[in-house]
Every structure is written in C-alpha cells, then in structure tokens.
PDB file of N, CA and C in Angstrom:
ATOM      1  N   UNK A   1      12.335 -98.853 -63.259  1.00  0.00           N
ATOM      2  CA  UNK A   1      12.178 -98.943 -64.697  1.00  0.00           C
ATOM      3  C   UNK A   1      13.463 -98.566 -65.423  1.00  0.00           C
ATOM      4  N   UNK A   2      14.417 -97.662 -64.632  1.00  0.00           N
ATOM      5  CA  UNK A   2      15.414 -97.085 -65.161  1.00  0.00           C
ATOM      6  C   UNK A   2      16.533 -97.305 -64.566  1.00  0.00           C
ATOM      7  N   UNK A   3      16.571 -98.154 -63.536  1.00  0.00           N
ATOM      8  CA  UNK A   3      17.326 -98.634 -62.838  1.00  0.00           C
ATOM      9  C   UNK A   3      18.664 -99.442 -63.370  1.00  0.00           C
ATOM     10  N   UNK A   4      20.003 -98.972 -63.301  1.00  0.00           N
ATOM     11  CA  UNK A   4      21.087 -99.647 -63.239  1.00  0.00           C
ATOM     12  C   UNK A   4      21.609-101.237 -62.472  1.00  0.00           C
ATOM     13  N   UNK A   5      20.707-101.405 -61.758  1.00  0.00           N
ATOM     14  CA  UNK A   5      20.420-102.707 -61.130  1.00  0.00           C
ATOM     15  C   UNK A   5      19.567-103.496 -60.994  1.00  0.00           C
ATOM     16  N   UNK A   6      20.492-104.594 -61.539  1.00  0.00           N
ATOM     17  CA  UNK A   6      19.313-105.722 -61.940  1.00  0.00           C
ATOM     18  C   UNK A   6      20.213-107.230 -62.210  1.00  0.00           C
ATOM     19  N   UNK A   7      19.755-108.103 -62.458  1.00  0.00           N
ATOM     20  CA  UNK A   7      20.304-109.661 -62.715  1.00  0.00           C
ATOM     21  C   UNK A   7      21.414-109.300 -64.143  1.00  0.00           C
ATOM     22  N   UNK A   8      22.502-109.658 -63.644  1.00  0.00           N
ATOM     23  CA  UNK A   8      23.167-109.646 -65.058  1.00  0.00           C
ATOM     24  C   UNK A   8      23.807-108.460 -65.196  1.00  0.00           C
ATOM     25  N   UNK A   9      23.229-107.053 -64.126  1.00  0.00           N
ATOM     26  CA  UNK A   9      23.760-105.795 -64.959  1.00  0.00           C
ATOM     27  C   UNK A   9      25.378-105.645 -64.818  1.00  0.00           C
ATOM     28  N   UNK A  10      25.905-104.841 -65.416  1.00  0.00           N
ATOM     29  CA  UNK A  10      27.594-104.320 -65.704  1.00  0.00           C
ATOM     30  C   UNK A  10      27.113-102.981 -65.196  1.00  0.00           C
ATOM     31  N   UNK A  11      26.395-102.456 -65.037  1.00  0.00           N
ATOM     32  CA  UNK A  11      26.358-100.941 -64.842  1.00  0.00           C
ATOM     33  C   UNK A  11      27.216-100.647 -63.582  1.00  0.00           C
ATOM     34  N   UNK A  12      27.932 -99.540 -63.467  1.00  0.00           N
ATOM     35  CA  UNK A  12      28.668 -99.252 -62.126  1.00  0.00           C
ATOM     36  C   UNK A  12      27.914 -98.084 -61.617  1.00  0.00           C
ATOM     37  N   UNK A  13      27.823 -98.156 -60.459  1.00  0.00           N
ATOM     38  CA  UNK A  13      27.177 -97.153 -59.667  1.00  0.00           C
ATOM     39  C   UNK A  13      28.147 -95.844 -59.468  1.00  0.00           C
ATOM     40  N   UNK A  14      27.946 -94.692 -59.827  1.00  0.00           N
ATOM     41  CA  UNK A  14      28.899 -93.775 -60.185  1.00  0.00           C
ATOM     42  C   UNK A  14      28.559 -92.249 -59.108  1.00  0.00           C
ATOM     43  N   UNK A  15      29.114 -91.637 -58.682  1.00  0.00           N
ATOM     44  CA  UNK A  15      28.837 -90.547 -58.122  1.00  0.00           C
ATOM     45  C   UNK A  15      28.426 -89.815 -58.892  1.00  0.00           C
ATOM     46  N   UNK A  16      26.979 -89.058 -58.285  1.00  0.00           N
ATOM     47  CA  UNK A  16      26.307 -88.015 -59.198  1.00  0.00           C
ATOM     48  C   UNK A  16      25.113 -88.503 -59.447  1.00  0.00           C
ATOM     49  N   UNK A  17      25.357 -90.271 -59.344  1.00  0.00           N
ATOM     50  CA  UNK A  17      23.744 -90.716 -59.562  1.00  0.00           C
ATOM     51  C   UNK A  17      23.189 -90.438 -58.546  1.00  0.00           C
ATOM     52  N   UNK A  18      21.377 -90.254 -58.993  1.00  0.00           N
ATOM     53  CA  UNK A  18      20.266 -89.913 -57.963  1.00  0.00           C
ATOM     54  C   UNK A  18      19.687 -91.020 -58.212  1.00  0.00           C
ATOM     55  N   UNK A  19      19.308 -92.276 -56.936  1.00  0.00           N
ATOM     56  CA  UNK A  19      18.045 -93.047 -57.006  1.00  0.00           C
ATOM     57  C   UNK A  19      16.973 -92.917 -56.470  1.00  0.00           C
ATOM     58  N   UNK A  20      15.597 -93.155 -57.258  1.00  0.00           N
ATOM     59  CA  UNK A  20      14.325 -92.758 -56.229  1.00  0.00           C
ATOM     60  C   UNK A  20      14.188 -94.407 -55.831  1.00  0.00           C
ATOM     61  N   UNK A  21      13.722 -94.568 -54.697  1.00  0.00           N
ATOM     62  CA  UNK A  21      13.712 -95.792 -53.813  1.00  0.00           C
ATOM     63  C   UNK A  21      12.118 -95.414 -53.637  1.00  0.00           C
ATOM     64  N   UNK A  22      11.699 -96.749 -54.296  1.00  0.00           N
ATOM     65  CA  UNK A  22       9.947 -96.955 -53.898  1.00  0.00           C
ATOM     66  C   UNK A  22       9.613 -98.219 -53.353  1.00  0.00           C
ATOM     67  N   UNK A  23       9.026 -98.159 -52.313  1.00  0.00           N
ATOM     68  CA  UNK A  23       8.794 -98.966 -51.523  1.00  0.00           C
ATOM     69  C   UNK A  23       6.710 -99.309 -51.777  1.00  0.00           C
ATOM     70  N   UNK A  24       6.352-100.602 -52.642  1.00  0.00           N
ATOM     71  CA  UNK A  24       5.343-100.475 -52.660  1.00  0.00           C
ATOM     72  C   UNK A  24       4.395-101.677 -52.494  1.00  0.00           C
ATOM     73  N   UNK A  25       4.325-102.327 -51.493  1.00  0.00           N
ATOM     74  CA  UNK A  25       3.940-103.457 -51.060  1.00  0.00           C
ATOM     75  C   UNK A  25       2.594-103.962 -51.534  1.00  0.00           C
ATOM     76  N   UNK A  26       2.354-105.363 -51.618  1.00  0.00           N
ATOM     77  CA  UNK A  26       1.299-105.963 -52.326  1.00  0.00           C
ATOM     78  C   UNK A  26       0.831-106.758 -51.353  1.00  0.00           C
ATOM     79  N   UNK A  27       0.198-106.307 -50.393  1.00  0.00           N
ATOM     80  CA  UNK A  27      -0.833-106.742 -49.156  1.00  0.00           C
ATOM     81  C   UNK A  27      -2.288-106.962 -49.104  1.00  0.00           C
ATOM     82  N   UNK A  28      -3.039-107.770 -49.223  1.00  0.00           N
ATOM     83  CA  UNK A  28      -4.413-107.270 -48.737  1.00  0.00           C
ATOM     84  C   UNK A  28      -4.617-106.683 -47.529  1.00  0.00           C
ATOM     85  N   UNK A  29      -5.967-105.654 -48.188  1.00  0.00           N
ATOM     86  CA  UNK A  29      -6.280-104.572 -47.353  1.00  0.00           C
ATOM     87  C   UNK A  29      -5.525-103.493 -46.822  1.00  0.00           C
ATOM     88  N   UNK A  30      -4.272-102.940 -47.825  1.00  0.00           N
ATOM     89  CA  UNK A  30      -3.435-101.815 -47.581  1.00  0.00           C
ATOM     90  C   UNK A  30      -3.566-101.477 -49.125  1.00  0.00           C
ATOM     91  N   UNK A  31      -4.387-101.496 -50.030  1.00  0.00           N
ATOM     92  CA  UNK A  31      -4.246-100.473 -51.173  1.00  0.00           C
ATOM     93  C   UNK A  31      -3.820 -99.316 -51.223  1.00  0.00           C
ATOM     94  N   UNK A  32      -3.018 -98.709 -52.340  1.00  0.00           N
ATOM     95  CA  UNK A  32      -2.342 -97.681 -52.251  1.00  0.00           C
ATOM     96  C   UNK A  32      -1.399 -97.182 -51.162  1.00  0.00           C
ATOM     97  N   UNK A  33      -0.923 -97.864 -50.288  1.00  0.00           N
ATOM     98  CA  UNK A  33       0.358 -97.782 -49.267  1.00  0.00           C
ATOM     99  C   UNK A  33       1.254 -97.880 -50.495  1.00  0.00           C
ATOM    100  N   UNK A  34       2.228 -96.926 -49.804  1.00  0.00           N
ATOM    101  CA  UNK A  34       3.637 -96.811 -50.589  1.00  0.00           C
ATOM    102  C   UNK A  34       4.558 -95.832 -49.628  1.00  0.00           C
ATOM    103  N   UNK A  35       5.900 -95.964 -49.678  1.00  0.00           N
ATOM    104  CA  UNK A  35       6.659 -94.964 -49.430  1.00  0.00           C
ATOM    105  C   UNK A  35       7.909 -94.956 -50.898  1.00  0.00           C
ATOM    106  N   UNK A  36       8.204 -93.751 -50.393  1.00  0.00           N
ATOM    107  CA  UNK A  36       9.107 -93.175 -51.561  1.00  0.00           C
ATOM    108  C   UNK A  36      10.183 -92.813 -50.926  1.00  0.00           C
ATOM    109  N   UNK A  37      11.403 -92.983 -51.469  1.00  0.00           N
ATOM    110  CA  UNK A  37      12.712 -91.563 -50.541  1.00  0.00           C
ATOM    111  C   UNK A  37      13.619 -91.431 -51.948  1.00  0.00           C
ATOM    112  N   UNK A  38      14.654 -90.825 -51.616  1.00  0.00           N
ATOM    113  CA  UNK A  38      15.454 -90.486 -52.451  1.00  0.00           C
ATOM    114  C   UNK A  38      17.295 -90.247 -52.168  1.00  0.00           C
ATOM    115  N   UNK A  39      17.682 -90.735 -52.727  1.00  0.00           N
ATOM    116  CA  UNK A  39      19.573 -90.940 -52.029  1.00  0.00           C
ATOM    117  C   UNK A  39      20.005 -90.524 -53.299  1.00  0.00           C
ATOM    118  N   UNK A  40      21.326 -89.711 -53.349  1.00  0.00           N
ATOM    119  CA  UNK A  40      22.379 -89.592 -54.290  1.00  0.00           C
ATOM    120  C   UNK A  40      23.438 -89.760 -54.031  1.00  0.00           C
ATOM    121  N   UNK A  41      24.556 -90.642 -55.115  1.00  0.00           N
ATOM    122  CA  UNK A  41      25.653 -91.410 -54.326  1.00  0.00           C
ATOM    123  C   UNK A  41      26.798 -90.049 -54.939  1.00  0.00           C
ATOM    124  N   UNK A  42      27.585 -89.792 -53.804  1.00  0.00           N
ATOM    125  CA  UNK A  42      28.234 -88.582 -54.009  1.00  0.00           C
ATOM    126  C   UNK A  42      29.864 -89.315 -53.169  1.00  0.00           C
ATOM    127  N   UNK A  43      30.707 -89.036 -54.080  1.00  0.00           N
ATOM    128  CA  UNK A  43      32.035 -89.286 -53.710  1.00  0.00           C
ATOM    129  C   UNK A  43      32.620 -87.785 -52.924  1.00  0.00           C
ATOM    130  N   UNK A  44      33.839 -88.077 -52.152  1.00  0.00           N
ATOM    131  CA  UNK A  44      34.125 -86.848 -51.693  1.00  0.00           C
ATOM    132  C   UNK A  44      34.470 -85.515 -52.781  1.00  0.00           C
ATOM    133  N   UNK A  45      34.905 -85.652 -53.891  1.00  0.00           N
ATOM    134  CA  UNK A  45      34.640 -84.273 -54.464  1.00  0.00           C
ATOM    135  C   UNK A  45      33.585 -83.942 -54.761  1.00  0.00           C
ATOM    136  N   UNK A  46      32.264 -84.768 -54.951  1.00  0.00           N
ATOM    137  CA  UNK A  46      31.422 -83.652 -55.101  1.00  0.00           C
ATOM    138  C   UNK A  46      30.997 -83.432 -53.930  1.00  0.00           C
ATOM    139  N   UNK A  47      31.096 -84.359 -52.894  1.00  0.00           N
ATOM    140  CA  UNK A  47      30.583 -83.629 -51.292  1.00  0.00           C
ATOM    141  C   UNK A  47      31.186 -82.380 -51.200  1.00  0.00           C
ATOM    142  N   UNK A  48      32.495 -81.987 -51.281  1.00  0.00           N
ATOM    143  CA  UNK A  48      32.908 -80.908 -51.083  1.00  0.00           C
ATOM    144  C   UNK A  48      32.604 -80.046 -52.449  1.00  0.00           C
ATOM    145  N   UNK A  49      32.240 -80.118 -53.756  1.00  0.00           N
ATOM    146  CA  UNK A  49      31.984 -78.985 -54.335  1.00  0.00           C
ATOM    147  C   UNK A  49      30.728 -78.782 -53.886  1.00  0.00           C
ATOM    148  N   UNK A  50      29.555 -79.810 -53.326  1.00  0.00           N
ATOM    149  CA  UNK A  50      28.308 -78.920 -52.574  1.00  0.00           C
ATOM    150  C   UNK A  50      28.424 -78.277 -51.145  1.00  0.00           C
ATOM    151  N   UNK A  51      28.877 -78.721 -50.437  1.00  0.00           N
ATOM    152  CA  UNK A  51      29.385 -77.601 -49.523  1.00  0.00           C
ATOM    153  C   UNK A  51      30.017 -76.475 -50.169  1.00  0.00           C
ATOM    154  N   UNK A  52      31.090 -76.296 -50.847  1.00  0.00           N
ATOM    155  CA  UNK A  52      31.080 -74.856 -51.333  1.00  0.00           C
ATOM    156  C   UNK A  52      30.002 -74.114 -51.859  1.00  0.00           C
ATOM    157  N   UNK A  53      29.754 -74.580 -53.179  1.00  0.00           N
ATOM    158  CA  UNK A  53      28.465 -74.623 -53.942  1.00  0.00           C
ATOM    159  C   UNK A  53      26.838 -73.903 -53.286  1.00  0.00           C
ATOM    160  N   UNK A  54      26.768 -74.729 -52.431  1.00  0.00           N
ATOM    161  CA  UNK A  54      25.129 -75.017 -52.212  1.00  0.00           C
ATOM    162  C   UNK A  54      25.303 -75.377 -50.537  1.00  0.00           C
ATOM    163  N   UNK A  55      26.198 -74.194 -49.756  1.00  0.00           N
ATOM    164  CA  UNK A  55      25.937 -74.274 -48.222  1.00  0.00           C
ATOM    165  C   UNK A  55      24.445 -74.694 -47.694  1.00  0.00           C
ATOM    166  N   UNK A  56      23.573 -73.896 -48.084  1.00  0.00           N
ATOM    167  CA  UNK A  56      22.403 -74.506 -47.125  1.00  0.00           C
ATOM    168  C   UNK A  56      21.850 -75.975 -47.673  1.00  0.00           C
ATOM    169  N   UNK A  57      22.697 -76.729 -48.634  1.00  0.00           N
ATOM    170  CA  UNK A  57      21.882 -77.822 -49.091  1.00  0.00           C
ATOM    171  C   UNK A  57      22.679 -78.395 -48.244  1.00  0.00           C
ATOM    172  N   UNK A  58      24.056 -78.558 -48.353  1.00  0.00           N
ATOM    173  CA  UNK A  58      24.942 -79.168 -47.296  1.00  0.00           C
ATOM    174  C   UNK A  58      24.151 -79.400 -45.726  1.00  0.00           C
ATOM    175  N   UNK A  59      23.859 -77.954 -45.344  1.00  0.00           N
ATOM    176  CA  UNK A  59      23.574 -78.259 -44.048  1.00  0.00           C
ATOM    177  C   UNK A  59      21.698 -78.850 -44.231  1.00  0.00           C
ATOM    178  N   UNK A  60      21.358 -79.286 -44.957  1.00  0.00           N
ATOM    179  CA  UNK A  60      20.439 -79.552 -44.817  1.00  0.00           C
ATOM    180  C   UNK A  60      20.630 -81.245 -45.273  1.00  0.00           C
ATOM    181  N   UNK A  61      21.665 -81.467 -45.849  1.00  0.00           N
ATOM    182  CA  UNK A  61      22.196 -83.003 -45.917  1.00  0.00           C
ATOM    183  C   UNK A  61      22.287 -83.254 -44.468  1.00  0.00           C
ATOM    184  N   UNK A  62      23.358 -82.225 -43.985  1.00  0.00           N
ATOM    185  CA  UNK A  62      23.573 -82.958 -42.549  1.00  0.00           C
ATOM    186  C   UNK A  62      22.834 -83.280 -41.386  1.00  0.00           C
ATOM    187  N   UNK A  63      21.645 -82.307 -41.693  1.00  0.00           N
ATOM    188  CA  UNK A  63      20.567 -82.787 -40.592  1.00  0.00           C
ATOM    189  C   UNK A  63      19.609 -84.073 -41.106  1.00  0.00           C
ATOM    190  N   UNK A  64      19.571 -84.142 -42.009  1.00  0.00           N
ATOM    191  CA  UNK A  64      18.927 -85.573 -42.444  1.00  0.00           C
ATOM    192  C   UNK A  64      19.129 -86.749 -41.676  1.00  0.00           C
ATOM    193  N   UNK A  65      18.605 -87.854 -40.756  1.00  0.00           N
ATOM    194  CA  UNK A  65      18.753 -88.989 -40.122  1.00  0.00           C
ATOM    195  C   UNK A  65      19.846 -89.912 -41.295  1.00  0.00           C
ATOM    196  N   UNK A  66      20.234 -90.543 -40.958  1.00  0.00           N
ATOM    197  CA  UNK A  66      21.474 -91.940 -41.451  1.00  0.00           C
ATOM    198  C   UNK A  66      20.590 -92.922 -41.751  1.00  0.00           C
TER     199      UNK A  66
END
C-alpha cells in the first residue's frame, strides 16, 4: 500500500528503508494462508553503525539464513 515500487515509480530504494514482504496467495481451499517476513536495505555505514550500536542485533542479523 506504501510501497516505493510499482509501474512508473522514480522512487530510489535508499538505505534505512524497512520492507514488510507479504506473501498472500489466492487459491481455493487455502483461506487465510499467508506468510509475512521483513528485510531492511542497509548500506555499509549503517551495517557498521549497528554493529557498534546494537551488538546483539548484529549478531542476531548474522545468524539469520540468506
């Protein structure tokens, strides 16, 4: 709904943005299936001001799957 991407957009994708990614398929006989996740696009300075910052978030980035 709030999304920077779309047909036509100019918006640039900028470090610092957070997107929620919803995944919500229109199947019969799977009502209410959905998944959700969440990514933030982070250039190397702010990777490194959250490692200083916010050590256990860091290491909790890094155990996250790719």
């Amino acid at each position: 709904m709030s999304s920077p991407i779309y047909p036509g957009s100019e918006n640039k994708i900028q470090s610092g943005m957070i997107f929620q990614i919803d995944i919500i398929p229109s199947v019969p006989g799977y009502t209410g299936v959905s998944a959700e996740d969440c990514i933030a696009i982070a250039d190397e300075a702010l990777r490194v001001r959250i490692q200083e910052e916010y050590p256990g978030l860091w290491k909790r980035i890094l155990q996250r799957p790719i």
